[in-house]
Protein backbone atom coordinates (compact mmCIF):
# COMPACT_ATOMS: atom_id res chain seq x y z
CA UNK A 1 10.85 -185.60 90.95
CA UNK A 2 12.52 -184.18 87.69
CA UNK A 3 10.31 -181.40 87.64
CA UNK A 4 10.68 -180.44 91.10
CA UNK A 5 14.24 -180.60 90.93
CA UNK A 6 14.46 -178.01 88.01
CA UNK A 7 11.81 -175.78 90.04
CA UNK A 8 14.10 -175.73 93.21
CA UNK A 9 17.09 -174.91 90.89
CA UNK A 10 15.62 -172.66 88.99
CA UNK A 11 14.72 -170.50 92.00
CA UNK A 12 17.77 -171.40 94.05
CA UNK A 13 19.26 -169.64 91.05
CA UNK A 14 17.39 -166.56 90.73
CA UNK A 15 17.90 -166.37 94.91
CA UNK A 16 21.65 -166.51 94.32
CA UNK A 17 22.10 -163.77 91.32
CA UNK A 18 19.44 -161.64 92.89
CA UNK A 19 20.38 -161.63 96.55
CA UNK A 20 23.78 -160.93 96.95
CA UNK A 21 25.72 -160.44 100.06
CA UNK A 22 26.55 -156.81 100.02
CA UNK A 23 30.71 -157.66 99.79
CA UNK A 24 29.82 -157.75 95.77
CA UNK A 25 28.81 -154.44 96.13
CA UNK A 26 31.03 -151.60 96.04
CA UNK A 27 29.29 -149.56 98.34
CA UNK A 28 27.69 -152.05 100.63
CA UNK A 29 31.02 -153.39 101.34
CA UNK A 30 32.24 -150.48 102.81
CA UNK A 31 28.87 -149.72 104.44
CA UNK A 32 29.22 -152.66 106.84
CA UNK A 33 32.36 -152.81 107.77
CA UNK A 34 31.89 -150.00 109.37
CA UNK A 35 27.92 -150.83 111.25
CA UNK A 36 27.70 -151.15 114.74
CA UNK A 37 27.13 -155.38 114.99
CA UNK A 38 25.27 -154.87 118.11
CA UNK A 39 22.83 -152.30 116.66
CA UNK A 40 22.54 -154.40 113.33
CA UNK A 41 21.62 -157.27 114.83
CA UNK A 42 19.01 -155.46 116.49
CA UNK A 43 18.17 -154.23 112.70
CA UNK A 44 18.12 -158.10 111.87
CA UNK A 45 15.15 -158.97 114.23
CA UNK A 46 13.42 -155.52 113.04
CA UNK A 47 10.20 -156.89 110.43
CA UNK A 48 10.52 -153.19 109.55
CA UNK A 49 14.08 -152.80 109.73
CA UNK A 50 15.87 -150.99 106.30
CA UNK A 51 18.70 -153.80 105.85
CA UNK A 52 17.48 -156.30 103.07
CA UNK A 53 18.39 -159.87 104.20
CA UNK A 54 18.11 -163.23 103.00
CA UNK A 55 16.71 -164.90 105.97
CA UNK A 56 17.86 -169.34 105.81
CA UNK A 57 16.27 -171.46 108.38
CA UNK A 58 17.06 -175.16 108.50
CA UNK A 59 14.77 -176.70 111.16
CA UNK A 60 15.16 -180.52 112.51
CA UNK A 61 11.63 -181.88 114.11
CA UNK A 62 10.95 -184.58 115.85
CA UNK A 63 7.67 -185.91 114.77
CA UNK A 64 5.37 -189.08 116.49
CA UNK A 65 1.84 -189.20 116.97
CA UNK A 66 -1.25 -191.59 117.57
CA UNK A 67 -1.32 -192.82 113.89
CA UNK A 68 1.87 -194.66 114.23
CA UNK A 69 4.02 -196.33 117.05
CA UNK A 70 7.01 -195.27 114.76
CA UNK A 71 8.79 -192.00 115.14
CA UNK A 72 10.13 -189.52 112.21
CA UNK A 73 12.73 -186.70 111.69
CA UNK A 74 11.72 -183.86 109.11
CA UNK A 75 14.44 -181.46 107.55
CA UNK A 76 13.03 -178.23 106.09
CA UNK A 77 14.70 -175.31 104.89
CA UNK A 78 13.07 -172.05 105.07
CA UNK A 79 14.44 -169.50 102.40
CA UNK A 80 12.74 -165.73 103.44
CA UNK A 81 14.64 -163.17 101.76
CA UNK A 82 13.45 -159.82 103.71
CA UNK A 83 13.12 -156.37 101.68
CA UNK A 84 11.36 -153.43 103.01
CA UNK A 85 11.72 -150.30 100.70
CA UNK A 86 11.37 -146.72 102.51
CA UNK A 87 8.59 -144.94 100.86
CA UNK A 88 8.58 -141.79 102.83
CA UNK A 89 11.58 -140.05 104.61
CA UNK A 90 9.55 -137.67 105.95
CA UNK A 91 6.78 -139.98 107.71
CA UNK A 92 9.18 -143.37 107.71
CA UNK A 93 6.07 -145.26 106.17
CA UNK A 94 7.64 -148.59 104.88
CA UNK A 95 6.91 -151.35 102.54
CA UNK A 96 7.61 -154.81 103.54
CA UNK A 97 8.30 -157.98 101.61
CA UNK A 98 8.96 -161.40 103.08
CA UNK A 99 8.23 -164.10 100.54
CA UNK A 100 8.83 -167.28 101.94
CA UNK A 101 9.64 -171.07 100.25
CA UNK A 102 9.87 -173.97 102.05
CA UNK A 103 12.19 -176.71 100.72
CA UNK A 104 11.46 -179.60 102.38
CA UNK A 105 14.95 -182.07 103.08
CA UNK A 106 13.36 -185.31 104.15
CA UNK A 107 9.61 -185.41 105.15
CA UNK A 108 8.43 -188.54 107.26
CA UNK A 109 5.27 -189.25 105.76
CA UNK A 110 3.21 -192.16 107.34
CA UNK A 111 1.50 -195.06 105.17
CA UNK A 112 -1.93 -196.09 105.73
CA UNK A 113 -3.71 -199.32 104.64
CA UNK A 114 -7.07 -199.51 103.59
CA UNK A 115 -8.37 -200.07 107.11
CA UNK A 116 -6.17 -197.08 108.04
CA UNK A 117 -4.22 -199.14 109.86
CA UNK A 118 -0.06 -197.45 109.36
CA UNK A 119 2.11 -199.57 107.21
CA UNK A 120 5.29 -197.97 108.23
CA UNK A 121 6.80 -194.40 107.56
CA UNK A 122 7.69 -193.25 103.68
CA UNK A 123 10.15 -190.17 103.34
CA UNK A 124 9.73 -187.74 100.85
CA UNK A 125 11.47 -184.32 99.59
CA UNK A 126 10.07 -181.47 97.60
CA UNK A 127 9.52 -177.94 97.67
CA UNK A 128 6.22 -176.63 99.54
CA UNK A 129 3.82 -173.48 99.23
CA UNK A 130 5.45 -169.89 98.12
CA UNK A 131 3.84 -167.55 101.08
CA UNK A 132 4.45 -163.67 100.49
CA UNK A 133 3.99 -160.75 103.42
CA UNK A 134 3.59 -157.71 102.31
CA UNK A 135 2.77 -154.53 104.80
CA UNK A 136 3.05 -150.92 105.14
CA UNK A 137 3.88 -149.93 108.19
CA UNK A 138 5.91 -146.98 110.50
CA UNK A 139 7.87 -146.64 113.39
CA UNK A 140 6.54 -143.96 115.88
CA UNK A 141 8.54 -143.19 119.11
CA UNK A 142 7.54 -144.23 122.64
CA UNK A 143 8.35 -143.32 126.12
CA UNK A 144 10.15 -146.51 126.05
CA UNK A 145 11.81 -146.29 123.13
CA UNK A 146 10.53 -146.87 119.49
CA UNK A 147 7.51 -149.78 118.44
CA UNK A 148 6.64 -150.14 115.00
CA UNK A 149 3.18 -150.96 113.67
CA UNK A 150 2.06 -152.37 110.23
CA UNK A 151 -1.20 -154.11 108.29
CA UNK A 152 -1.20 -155.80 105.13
CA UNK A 153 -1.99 -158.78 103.34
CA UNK A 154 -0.82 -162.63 103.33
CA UNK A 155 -0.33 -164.62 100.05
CA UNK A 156 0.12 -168.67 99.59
CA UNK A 157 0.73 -170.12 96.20
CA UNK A 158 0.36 -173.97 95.41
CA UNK A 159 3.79 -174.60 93.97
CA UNK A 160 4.23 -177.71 96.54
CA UNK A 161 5.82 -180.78 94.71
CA UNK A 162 3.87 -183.04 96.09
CA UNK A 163 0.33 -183.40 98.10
CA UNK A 164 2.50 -183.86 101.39
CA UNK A 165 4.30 -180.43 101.14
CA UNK A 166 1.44 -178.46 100.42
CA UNK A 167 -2.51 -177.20 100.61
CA UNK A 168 -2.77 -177.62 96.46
CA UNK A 169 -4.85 -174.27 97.03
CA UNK A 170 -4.04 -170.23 96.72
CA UNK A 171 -4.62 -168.71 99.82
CA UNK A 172 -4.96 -164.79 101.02
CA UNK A 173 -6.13 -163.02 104.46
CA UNK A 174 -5.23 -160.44 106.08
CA UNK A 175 -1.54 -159.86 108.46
CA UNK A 176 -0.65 -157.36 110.93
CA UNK A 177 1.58 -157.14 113.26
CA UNK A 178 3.19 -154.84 116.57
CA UNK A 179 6.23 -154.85 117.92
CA UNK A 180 8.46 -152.89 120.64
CA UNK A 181 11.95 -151.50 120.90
CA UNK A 182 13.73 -150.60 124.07
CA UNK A 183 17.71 -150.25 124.37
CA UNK A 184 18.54 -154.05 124.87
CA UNK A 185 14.75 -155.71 124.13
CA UNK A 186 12.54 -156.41 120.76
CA UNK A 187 9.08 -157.90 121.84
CA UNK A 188 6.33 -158.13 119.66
CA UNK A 189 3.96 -160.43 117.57
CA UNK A 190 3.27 -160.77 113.71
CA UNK A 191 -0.66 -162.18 112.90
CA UNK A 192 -2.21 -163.51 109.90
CA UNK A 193 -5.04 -165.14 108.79
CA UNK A 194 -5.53 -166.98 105.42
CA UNK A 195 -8.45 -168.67 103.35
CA UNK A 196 -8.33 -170.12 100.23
CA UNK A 197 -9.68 -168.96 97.31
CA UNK A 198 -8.85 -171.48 94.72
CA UNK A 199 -6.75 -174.50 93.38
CA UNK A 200 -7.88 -177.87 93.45
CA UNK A 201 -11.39 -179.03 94.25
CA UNK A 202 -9.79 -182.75 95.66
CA UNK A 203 -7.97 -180.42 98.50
CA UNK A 204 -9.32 -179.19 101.72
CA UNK A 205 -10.11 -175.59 102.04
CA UNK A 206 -7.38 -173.49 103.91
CA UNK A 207 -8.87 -171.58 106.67
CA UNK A 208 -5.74 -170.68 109.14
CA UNK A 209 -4.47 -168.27 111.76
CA UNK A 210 -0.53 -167.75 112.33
CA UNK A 211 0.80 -165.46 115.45
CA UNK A 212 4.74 -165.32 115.00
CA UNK A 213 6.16 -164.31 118.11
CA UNK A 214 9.02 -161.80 118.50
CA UNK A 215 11.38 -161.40 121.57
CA UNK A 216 15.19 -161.01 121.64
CA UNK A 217 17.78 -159.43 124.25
CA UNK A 218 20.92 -157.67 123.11
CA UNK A 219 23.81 -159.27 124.95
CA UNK A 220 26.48 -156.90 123.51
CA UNK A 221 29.30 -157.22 120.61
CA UNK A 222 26.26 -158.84 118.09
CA UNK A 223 25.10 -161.84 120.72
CA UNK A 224 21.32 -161.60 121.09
CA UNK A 225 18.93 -164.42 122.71
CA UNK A 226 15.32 -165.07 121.65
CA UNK A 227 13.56 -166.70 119.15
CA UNK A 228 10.89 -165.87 116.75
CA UNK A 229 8.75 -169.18 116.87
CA UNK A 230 5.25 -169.13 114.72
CA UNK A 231 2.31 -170.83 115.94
CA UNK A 232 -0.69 -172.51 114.43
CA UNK A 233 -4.13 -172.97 113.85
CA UNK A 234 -6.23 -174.91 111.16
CA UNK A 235 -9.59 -174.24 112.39
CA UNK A 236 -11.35 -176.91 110.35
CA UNK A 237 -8.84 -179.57 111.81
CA UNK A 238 -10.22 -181.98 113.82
CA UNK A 239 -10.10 -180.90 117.89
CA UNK A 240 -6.54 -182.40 118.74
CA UNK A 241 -5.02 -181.41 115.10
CA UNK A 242 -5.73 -177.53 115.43
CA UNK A 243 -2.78 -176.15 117.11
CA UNK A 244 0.45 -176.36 116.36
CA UNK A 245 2.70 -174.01 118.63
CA UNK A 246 6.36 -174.31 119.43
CA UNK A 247 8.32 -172.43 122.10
CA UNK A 248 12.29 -171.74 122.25
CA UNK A 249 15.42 -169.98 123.38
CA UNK A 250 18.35 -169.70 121.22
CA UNK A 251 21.32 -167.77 120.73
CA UNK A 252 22.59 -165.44 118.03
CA UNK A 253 25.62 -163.62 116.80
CA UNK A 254 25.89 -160.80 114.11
CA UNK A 255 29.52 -160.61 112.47
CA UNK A 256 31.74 -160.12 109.40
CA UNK A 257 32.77 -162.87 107.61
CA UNK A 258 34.97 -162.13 104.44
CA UNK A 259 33.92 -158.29 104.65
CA UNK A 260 29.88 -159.67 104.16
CA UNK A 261 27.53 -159.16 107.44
CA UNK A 262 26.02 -162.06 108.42
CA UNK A 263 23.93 -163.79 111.52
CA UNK A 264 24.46 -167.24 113.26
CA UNK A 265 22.23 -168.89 115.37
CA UNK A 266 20.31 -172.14 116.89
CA UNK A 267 17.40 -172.20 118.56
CA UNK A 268 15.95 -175.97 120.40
CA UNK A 269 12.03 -175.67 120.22
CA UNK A 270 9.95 -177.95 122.10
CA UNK A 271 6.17 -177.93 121.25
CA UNK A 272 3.58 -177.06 123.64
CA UNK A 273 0.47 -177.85 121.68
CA UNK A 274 0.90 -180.11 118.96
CA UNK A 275 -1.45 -182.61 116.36
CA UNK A 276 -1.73 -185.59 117.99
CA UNK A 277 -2.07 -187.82 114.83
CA UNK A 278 1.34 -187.04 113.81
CA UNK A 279 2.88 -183.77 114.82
CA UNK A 280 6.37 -181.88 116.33
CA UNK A 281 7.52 -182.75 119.77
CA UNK A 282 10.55 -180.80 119.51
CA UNK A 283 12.92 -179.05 117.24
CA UNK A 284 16.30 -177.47 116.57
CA UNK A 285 16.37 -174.46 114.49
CA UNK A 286 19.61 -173.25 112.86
CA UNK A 287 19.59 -169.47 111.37
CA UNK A 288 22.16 -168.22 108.92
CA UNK A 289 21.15 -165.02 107.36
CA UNK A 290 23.59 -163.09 105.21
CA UNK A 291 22.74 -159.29 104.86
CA UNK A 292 22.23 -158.31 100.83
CA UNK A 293 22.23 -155.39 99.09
CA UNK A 294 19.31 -152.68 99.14
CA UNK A 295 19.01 -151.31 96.01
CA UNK A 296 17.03 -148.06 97.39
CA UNK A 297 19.33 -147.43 100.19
């Protein structure tokens, strides 16, 4: 627990002095106060979008299943700080970089016996997997607008705290992903697929899909509704623990707060395929995403 707690901190801090919200910067500052908050937030939902963000997601799930007539709630947070860096003015050909860390709150985990029979519902914290995204990709013009196109590679490191937040393996595949602009819509879908490579020989092997889907509708003055919910498979799951794939509607608003741009939102998720030993039924999702200074802007 010790040493988890000085990871978290330890990265919490480098987060904090790395990713600041563009009112400590001179220039940013005066940058934003004077963006459109409609168009930004459309810049927000953009995986190829030039504003550097540091994406926070605090999901609440609602978690049951056939192993146990008990019920759980799980709390993660989701820190994604988002940094594409324009490598060509002239072609718009982009780099993107998501890395992602999990920090799981409270984690319901459910005892077994030696029978396998559930002795009642443990609840854990600890950080899970580091996943980085990292594409090239452009945006080409349409007859409806703009879409945006880009391939590259998927990343999972083992630096779970525990054997309940993570695979214990390093994992790579390949990601891609295609998505649409018109005036007032974003629709599109990010895919990835991961094995693992190596870690430790006690762990199952990681062979997964993801498909993040991406739709939102510009409401005017910075409100947008949408969500960006990622689904799941684990192909060497057993038949009713493959899929895990949630579906929601939530609302959003892009604003200034103290001079800084940020974005609000929440998002309920209910689960349309989920594992039946112990999976979601239903989540909330609450988004606040500060925009941070791009160092090659």
């Amino acid at each position: 627990m010790l040493d988890y707690k000085i990871r978290l901190h330890s990265m919490l801090l480098i987060l904090a002095t790395t990713c600041l919200p563009v009112t400590a910067m001179e220039d940013g500052m005066s940058k934003t106060k004077s963006m459109d908050m409609n168009k930004l937030s459309k810049e927000l939902v953009n995986p190829m979008g030039m504003n550097w963000n540091l994406v926070n997601n605090i999901t609440v799930m609602h978690k049951e299943g056939d192993i146990s007539d008990e019920t759980g709630t799980a709390v993660q947070w989701l820190l994604q700080p988002v940094m594409p860096v324009l490598l060509n003015e002239e072609t718009g050909l982009t780099l993107m970089n998501r890395p992602g860390l999990p920090v799981m709150l409270r984690q319901p985990v459910v005892e077994m016996d030696g029978t396998g029979q559930s002795t009642g519902i443990d609840h854990i914290d600890g950080i899970g997997d580091l996943t980085i995204q990292t594409s090239l990709g452009k945006m080409p013009s349409a007859s409806f607008g703009m879409y945006m196109w880009g391939v590259g590679i998927d990343l999972k490191f083992p630096t779970a705290s525990d054997d309940n937040t993570g695979s214990g393996k390093y994992s790579a595949g390949p990601a891609g992903m295609l998505v649409g602009f018109t005036k007032n819509y974003t629709f599109g879908a990010v895919a990835s697929h991961v094995w693992s490579y190596a870690g430790d020989d006690k762990r199952a092997d990681v062979n997964e899909s993801q498909l993040q889907l991406l739709y939102y509708k510009q409401l005017g003055g910075g409100w947008q509704i949408g969500d960006n919910p990622k689904w799941t498979v684990d192909w060497d799951a057993r038949s009713g623990d493959k899929y895990d794939m949630p579906i929601g509607l939530g609302l959003f608003k892009t604003t200034m707060v103290a001079g800084s741009a940020w974005r609000f939102g929440v998002t309920p998720r209910y689960y349309i395929k989920n594992h039946d030993s112990w999976g979601n039924i239903w989540a909330v999702n609450f988004t606040i995403t500060p925009v941070i200074h791009n160092p090659f802007r």
